[in-house]
ModelCIF file with pLDDT and N, C-alpha, C, O atoms, coordinates in Angstrom:
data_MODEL
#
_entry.id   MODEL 
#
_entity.id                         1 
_entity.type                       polymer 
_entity.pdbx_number_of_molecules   1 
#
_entity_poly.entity_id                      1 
_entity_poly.type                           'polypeptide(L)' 
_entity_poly.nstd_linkage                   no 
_entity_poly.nstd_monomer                   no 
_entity_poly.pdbx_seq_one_letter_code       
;(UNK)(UNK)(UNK)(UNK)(UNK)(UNK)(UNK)(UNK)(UNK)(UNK)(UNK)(UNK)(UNK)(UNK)(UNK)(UNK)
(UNK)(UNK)(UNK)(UNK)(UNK)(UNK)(UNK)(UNK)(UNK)(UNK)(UNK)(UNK)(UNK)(UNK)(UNK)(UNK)
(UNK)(UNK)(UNK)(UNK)(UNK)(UNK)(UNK)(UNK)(UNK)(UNK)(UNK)(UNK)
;
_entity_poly.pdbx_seq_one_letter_code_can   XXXXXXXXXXXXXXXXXXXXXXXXXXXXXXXXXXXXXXXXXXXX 
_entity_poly.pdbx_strand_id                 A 
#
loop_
_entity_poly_seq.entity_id 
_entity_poly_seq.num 
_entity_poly_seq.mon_id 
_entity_poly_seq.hetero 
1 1  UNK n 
1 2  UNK n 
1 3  UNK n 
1 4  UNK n 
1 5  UNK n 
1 6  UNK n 
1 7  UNK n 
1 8  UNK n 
1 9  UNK n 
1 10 UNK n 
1 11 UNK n 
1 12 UNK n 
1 13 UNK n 
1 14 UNK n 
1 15 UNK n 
1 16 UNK n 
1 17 UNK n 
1 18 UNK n 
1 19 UNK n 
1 20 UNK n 
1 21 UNK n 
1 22 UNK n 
1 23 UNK n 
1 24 UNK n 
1 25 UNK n 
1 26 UNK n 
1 27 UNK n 
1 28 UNK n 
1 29 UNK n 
1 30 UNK n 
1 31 UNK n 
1 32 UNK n 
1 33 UNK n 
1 34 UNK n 
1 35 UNK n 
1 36 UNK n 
1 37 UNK n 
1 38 UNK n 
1 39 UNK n 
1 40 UNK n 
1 41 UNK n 
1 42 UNK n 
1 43 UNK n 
1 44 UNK n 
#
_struct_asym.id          A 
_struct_asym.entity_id   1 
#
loop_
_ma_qa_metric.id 
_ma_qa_metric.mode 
_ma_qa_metric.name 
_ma_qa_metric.software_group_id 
_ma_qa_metric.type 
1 global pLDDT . pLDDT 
2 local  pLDDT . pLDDT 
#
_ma_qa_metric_global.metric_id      1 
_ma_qa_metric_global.metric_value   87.32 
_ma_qa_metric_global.model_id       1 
_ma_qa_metric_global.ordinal_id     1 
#
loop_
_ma_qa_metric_local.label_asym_id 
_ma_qa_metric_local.label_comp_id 
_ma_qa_metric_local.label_seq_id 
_ma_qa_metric_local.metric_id 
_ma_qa_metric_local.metric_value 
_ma_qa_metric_local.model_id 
_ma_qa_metric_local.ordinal_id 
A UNK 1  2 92.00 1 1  
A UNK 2  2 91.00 1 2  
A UNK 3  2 90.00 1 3  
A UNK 4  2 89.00 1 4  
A UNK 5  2 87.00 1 5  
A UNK 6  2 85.00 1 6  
A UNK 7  2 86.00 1 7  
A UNK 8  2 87.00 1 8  
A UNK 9  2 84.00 1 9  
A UNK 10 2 84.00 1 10 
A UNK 11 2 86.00 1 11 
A UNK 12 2 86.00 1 12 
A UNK 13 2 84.00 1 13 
A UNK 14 2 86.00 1 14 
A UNK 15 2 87.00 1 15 
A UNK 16 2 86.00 1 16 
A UNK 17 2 85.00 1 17 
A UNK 18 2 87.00 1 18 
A UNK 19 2 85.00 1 19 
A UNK 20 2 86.00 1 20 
A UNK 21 2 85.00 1 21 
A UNK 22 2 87.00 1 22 
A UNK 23 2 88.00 1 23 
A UNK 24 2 89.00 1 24 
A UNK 25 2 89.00 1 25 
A UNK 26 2 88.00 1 26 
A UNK 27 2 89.00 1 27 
A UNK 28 2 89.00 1 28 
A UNK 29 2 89.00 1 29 
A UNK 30 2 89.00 1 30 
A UNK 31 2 89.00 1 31 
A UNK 32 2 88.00 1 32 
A UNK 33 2 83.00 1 33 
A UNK 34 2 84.00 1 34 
A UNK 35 2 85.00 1 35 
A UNK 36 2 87.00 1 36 
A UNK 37 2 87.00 1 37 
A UNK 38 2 89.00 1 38 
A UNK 39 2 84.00 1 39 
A UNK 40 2 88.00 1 40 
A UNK 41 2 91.00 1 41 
A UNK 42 2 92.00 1 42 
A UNK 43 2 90.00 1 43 
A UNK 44 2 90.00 1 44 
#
loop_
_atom_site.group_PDB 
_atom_site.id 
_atom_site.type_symbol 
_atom_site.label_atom_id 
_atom_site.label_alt_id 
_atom_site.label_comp_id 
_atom_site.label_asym_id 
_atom_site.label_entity_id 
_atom_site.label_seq_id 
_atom_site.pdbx_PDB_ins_code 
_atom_site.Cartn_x 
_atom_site.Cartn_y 
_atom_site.Cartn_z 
_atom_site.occupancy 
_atom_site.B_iso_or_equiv 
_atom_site.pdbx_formal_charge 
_atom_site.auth_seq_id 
_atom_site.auth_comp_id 
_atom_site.auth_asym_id 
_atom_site.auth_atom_id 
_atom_site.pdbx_PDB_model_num 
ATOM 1   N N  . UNK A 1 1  ? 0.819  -1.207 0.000   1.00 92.00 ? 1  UNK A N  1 
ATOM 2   C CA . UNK A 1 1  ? 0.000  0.000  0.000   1.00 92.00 ? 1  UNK A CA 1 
ATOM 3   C C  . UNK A 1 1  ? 0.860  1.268  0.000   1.00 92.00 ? 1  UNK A C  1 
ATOM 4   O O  . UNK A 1 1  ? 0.804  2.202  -0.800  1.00 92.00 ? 1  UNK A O  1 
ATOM 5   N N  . UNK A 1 2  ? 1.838  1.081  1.281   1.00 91.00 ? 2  UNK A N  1 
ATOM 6   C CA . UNK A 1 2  ? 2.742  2.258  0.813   1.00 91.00 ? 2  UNK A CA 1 
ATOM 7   C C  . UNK A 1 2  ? 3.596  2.573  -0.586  1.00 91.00 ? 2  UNK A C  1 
ATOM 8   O O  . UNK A 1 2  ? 3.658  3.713  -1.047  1.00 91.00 ? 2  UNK A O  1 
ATOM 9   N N  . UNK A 1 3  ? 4.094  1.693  -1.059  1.00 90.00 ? 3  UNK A N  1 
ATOM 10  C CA . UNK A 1 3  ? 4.425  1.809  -2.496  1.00 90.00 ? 3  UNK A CA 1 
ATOM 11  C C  . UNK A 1 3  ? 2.906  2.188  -3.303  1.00 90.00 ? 3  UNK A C  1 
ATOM 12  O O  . UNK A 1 3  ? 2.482  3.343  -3.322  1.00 90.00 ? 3  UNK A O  1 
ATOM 13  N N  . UNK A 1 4  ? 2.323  1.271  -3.821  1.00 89.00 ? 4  UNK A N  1 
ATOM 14  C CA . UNK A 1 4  ? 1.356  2.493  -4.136  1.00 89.00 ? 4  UNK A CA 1 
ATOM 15  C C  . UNK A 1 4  ? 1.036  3.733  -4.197  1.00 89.00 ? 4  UNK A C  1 
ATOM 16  O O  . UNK A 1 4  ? 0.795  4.419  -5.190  1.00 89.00 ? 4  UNK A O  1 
ATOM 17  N N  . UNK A 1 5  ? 1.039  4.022  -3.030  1.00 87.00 ? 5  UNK A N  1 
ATOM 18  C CA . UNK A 1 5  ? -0.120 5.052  -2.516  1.00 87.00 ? 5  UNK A CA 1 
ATOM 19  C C  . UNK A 1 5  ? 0.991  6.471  -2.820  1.00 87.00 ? 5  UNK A C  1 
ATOM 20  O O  . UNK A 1 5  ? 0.643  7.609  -3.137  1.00 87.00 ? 5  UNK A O  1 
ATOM 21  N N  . UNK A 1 6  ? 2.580  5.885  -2.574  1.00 85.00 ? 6  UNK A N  1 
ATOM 22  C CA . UNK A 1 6  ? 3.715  7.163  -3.041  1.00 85.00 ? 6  UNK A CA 1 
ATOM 23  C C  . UNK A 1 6  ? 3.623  7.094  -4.459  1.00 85.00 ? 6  UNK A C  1 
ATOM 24  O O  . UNK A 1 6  ? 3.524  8.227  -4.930  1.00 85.00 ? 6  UNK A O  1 
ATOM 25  N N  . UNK A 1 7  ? 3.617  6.120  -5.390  1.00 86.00 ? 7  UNK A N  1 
ATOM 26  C CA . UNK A 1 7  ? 3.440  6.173  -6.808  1.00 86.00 ? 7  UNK A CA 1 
ATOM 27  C C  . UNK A 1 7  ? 2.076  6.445  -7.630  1.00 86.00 ? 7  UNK A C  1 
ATOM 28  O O  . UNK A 1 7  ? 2.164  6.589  -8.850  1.00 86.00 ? 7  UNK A O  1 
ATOM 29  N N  . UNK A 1 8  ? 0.928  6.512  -7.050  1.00 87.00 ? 8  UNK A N  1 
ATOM 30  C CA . UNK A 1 8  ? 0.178  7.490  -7.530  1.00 87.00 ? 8  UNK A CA 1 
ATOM 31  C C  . UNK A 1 8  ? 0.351  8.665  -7.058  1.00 87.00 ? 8  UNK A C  1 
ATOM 32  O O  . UNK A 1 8  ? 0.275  9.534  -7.926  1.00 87.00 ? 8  UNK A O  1 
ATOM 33  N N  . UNK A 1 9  ? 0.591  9.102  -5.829  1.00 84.00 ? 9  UNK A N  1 
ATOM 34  C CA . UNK A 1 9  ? 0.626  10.331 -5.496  1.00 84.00 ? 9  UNK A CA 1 
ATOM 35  C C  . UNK A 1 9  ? 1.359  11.154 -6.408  1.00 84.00 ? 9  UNK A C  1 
ATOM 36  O O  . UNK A 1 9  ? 0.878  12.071 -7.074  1.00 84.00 ? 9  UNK A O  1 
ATOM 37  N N  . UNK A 1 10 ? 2.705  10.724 -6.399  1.00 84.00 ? 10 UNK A N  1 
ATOM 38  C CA . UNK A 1 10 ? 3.599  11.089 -7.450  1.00 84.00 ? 10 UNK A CA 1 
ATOM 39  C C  . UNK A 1 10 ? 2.909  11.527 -8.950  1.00 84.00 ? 10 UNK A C  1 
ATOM 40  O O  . UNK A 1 10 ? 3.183  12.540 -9.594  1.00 84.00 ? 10 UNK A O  1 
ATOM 41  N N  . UNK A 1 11 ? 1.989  10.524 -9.292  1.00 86.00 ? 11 UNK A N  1 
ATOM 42  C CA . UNK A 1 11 ? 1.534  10.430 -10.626 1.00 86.00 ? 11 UNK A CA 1 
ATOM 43  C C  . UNK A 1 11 ? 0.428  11.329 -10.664 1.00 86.00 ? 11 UNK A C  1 
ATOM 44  O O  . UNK A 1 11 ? 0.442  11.928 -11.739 1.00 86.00 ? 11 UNK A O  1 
ATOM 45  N N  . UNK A 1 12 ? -0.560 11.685 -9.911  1.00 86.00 ? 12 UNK A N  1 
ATOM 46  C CA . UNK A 1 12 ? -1.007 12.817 -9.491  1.00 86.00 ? 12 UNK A CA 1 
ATOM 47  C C  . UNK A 1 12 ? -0.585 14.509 -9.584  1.00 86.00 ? 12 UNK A C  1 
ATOM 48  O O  . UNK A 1 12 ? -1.254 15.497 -9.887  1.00 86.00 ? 12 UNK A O  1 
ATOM 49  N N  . UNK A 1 13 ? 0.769  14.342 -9.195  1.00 84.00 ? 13 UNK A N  1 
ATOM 50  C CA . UNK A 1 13 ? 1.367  15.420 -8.991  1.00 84.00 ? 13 UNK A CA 1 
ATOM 51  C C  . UNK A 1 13 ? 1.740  16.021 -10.048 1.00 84.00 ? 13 UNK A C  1 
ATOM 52  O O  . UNK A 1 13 ? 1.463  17.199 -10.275 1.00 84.00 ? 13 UNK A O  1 
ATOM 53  N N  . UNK A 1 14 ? 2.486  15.197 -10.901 1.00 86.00 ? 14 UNK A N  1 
ATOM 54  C CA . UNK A 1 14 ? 2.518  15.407 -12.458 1.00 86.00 ? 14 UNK A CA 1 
ATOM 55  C C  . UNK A 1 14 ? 1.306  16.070 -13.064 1.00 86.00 ? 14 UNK A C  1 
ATOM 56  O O  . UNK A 1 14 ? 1.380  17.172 -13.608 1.00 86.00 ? 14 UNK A O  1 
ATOM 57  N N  . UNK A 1 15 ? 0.386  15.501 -12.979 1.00 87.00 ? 15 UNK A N  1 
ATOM 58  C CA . UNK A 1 15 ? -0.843 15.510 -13.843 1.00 87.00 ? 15 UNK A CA 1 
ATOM 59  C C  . UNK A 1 15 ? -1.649 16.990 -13.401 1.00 87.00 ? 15 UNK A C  1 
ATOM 60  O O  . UNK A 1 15 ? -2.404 17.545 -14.200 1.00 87.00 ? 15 UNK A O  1 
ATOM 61  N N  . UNK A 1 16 ? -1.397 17.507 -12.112 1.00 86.00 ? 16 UNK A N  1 
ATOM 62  C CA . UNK A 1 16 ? -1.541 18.997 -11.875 1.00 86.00 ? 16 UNK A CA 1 
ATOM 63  C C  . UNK A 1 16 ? -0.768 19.521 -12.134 1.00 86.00 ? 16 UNK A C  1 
ATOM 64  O O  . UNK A 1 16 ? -1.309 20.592 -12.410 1.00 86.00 ? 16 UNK A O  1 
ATOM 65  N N  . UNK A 1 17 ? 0.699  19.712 -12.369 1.00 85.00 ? 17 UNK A N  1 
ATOM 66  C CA . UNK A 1 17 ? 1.579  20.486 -12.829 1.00 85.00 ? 17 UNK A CA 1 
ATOM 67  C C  . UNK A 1 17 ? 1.462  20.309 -14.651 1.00 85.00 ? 17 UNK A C  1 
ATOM 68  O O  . UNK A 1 17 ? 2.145  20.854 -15.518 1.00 85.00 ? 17 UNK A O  1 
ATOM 69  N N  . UNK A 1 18 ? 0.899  19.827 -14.715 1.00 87.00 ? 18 UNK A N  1 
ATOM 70  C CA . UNK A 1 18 ? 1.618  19.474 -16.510 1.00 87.00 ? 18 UNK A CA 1 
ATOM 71  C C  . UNK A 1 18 ? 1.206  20.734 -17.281 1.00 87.00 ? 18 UNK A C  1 
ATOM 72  O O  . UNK A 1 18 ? 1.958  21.201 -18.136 1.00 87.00 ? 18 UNK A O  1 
ATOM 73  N N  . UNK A 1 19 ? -0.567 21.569 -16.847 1.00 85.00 ? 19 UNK A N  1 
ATOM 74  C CA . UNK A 1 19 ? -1.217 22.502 -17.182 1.00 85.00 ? 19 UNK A CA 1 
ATOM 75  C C  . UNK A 1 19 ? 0.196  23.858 -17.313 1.00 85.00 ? 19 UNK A C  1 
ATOM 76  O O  . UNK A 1 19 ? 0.409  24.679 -18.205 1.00 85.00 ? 19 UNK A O  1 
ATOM 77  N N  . UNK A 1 20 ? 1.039  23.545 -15.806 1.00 86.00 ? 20 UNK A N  1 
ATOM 78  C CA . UNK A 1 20 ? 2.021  25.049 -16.101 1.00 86.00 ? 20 UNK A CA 1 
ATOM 79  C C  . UNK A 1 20 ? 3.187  24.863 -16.787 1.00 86.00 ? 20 UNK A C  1 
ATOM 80  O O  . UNK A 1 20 ? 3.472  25.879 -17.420 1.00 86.00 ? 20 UNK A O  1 
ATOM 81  N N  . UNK A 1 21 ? 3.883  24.083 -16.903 1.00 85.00 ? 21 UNK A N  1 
ATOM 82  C CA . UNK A 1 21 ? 4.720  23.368 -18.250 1.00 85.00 ? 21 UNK A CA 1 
ATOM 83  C C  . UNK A 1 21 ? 4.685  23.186 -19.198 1.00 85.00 ? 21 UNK A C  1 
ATOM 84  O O  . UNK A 1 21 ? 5.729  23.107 -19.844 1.00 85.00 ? 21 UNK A O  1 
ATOM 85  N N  . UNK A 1 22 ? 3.132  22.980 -19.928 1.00 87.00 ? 22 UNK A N  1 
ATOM 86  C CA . UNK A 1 22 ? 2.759  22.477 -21.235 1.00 87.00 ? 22 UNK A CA 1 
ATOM 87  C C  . UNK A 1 22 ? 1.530  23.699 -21.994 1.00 87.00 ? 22 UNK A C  1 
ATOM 88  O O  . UNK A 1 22 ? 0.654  24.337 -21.410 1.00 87.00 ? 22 UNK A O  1 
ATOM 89  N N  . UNK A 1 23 ? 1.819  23.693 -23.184 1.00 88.00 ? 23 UNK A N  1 
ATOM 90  C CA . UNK A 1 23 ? 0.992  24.769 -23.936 1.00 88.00 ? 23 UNK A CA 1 
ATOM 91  C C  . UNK A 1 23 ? -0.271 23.428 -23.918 1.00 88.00 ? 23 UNK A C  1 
ATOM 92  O O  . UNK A 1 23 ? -0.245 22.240 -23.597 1.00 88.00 ? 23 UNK A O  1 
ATOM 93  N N  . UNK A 1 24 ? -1.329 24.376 -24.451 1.00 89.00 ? 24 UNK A N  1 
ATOM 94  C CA . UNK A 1 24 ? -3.065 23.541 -24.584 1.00 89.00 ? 24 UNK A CA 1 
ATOM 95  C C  . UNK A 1 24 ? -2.342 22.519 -26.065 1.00 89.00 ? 24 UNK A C  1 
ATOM 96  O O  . UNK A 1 24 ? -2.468 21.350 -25.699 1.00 89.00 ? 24 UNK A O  1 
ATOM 97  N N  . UNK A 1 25 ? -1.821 22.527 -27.194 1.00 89.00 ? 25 UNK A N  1 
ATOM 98  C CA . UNK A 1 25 ? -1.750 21.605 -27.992 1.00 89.00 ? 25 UNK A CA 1 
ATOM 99  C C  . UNK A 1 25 ? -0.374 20.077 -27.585 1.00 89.00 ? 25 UNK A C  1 
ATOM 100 O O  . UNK A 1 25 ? -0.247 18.963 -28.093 1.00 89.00 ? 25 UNK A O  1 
ATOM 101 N N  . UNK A 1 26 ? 0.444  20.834 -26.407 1.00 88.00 ? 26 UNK A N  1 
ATOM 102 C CA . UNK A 1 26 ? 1.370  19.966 -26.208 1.00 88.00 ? 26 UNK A CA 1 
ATOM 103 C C  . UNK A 1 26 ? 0.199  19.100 -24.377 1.00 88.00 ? 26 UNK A C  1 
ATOM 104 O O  . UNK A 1 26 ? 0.387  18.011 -23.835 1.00 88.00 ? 26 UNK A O  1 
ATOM 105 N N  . UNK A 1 27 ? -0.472 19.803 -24.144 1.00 89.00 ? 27 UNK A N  1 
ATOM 106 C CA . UNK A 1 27 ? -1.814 18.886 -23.323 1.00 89.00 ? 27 UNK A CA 1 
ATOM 107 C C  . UNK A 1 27 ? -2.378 17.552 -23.959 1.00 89.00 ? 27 UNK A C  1 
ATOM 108 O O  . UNK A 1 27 ? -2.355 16.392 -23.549 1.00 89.00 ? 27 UNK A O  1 
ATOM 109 N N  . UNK A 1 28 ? -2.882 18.114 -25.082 1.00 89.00 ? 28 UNK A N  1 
ATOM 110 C CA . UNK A 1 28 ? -3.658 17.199 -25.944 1.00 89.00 ? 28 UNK A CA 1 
ATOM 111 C C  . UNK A 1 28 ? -3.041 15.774 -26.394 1.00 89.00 ? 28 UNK A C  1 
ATOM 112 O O  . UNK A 1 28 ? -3.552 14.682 -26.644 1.00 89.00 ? 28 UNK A O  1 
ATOM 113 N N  . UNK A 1 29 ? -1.684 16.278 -26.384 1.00 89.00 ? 29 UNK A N  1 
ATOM 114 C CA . UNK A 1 29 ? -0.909 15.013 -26.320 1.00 89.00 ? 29 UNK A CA 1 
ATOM 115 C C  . UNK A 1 29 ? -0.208 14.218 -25.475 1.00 89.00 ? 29 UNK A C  1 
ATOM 116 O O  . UNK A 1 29 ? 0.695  13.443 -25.793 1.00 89.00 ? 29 UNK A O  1 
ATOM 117 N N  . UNK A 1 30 ? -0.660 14.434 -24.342 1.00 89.00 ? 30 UNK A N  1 
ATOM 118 C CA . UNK A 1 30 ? 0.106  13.971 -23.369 1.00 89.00 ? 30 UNK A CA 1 
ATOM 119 C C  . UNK A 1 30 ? -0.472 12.828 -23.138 1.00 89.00 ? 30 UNK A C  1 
ATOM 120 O O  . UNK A 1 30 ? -1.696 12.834 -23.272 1.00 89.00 ? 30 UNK A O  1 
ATOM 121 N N  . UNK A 1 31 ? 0.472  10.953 -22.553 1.00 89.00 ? 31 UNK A N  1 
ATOM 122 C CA . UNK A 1 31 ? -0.062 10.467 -22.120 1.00 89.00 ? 31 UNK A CA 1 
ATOM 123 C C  . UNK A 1 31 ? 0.970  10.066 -21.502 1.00 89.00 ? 31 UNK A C  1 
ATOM 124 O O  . UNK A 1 31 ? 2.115  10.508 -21.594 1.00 89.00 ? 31 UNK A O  1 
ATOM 125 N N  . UNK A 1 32 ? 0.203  8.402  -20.244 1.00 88.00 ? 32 UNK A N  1 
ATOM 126 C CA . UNK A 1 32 ? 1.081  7.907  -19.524 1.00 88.00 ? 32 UNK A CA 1 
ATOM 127 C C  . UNK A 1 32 ? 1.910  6.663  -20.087 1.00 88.00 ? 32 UNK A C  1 
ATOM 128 O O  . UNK A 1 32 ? 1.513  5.910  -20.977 1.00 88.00 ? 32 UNK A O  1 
ATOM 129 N N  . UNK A 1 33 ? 3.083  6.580  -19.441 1.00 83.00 ? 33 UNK A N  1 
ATOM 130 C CA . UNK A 1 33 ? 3.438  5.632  -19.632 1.00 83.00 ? 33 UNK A CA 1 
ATOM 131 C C  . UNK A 1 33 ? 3.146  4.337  -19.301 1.00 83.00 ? 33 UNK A C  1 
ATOM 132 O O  . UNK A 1 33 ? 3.818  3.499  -19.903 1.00 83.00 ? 33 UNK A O  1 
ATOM 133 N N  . UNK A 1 34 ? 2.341  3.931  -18.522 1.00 84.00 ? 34 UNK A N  1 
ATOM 134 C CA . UNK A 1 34 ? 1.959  2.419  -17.644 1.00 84.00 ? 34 UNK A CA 1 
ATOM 135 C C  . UNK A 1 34 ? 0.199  3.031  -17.442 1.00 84.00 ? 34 UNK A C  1 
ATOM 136 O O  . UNK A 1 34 ? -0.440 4.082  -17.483 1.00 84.00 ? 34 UNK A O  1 
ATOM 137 N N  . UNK A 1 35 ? 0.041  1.812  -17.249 1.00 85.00 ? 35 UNK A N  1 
ATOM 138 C CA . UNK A 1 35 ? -1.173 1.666  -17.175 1.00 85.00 ? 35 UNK A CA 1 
ATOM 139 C C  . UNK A 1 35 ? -1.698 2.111  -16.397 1.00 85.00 ? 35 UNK A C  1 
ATOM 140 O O  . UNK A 1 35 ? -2.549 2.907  -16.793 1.00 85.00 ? 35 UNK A O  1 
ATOM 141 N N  . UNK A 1 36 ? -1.593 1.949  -14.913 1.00 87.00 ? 36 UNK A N  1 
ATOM 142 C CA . UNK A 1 36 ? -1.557 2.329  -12.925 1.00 87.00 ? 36 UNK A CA 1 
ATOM 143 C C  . UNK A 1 36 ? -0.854 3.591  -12.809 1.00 87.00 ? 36 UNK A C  1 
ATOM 144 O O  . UNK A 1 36 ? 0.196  3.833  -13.405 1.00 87.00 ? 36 UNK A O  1 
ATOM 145 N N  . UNK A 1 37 ? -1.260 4.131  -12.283 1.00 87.00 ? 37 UNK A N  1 
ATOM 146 C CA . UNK A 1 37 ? -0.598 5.422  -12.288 1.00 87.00 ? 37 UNK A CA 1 
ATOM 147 C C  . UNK A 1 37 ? 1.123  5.517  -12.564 1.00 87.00 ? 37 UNK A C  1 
ATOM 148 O O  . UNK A 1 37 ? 2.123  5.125  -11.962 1.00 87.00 ? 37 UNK A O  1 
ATOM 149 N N  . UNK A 1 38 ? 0.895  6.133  -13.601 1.00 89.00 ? 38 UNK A N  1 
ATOM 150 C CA . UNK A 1 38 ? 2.190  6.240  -14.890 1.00 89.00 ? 38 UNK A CA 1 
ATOM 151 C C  . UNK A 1 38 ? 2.979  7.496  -13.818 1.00 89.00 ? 38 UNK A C  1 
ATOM 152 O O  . UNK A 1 38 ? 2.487  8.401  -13.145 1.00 89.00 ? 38 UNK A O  1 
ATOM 153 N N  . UNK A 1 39 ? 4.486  7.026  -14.052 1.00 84.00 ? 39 UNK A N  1 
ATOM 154 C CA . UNK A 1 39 ? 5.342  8.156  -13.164 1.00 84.00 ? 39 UNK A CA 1 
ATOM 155 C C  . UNK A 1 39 ? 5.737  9.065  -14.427 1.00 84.00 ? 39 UNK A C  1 
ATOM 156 O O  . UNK A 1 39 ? 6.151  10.192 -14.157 1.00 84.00 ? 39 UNK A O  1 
ATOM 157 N N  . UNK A 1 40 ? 5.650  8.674  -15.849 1.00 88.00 ? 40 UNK A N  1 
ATOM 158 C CA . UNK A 1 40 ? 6.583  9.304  -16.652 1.00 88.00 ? 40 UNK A CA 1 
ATOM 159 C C  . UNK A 1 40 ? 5.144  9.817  -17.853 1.00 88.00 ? 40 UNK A C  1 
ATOM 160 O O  . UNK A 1 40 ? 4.305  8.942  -18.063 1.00 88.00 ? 40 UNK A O  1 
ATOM 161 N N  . UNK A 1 41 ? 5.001  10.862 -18.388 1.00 91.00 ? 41 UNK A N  1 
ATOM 162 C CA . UNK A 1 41 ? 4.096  11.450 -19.099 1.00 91.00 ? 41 UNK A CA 1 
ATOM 163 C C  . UNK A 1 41 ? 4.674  11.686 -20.328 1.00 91.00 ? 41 UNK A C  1 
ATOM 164 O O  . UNK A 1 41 ? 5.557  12.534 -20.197 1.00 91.00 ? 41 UNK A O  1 
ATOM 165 N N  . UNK A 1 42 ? 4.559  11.303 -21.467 1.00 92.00 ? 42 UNK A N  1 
ATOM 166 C CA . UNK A 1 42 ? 5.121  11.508 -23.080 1.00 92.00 ? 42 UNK A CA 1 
ATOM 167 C C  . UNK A 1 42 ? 4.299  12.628 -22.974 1.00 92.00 ? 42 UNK A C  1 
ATOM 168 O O  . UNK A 1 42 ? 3.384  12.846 -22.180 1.00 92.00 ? 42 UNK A O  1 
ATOM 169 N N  . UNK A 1 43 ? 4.962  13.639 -24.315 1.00 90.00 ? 43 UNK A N  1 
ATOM 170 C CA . UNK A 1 43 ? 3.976  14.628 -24.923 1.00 90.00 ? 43 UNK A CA 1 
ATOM 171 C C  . UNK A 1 43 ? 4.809  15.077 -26.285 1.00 90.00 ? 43 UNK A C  1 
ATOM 172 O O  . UNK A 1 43 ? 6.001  14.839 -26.475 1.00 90.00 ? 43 UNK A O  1 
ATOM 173 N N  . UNK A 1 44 ? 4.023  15.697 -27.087 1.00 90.00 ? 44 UNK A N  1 
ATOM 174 C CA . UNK A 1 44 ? 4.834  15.512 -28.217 1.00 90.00 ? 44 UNK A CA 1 
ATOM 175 C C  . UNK A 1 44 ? 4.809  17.013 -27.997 1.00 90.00 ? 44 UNK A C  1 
ATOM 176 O O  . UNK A 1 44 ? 5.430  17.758 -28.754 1.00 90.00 ? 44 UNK A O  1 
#
């Protein structure tokens, strides 16, 4: 559970920050890498 629960959090965290890092067309492309909450986010 603790592994988990730090690797979504993590994956979470990403996923609110990505809005101030990323323009609206580099959004649209963003996805995860893994299925379960992904630590690493592609975007083109």
């Amino acid at each position: 559970t603790a592994a988990g629960a730090v690797r979504c959090s993590d994956s979470y965290a990403v996923r609110l920050h990505a809005a101030k890092h990323l323009s609206r067309v580099e959004l649209t492309t963003l996805r995860g890498g893994e299925f379960l909450c992904p630590r690493v986010y592609y975007f083109e």
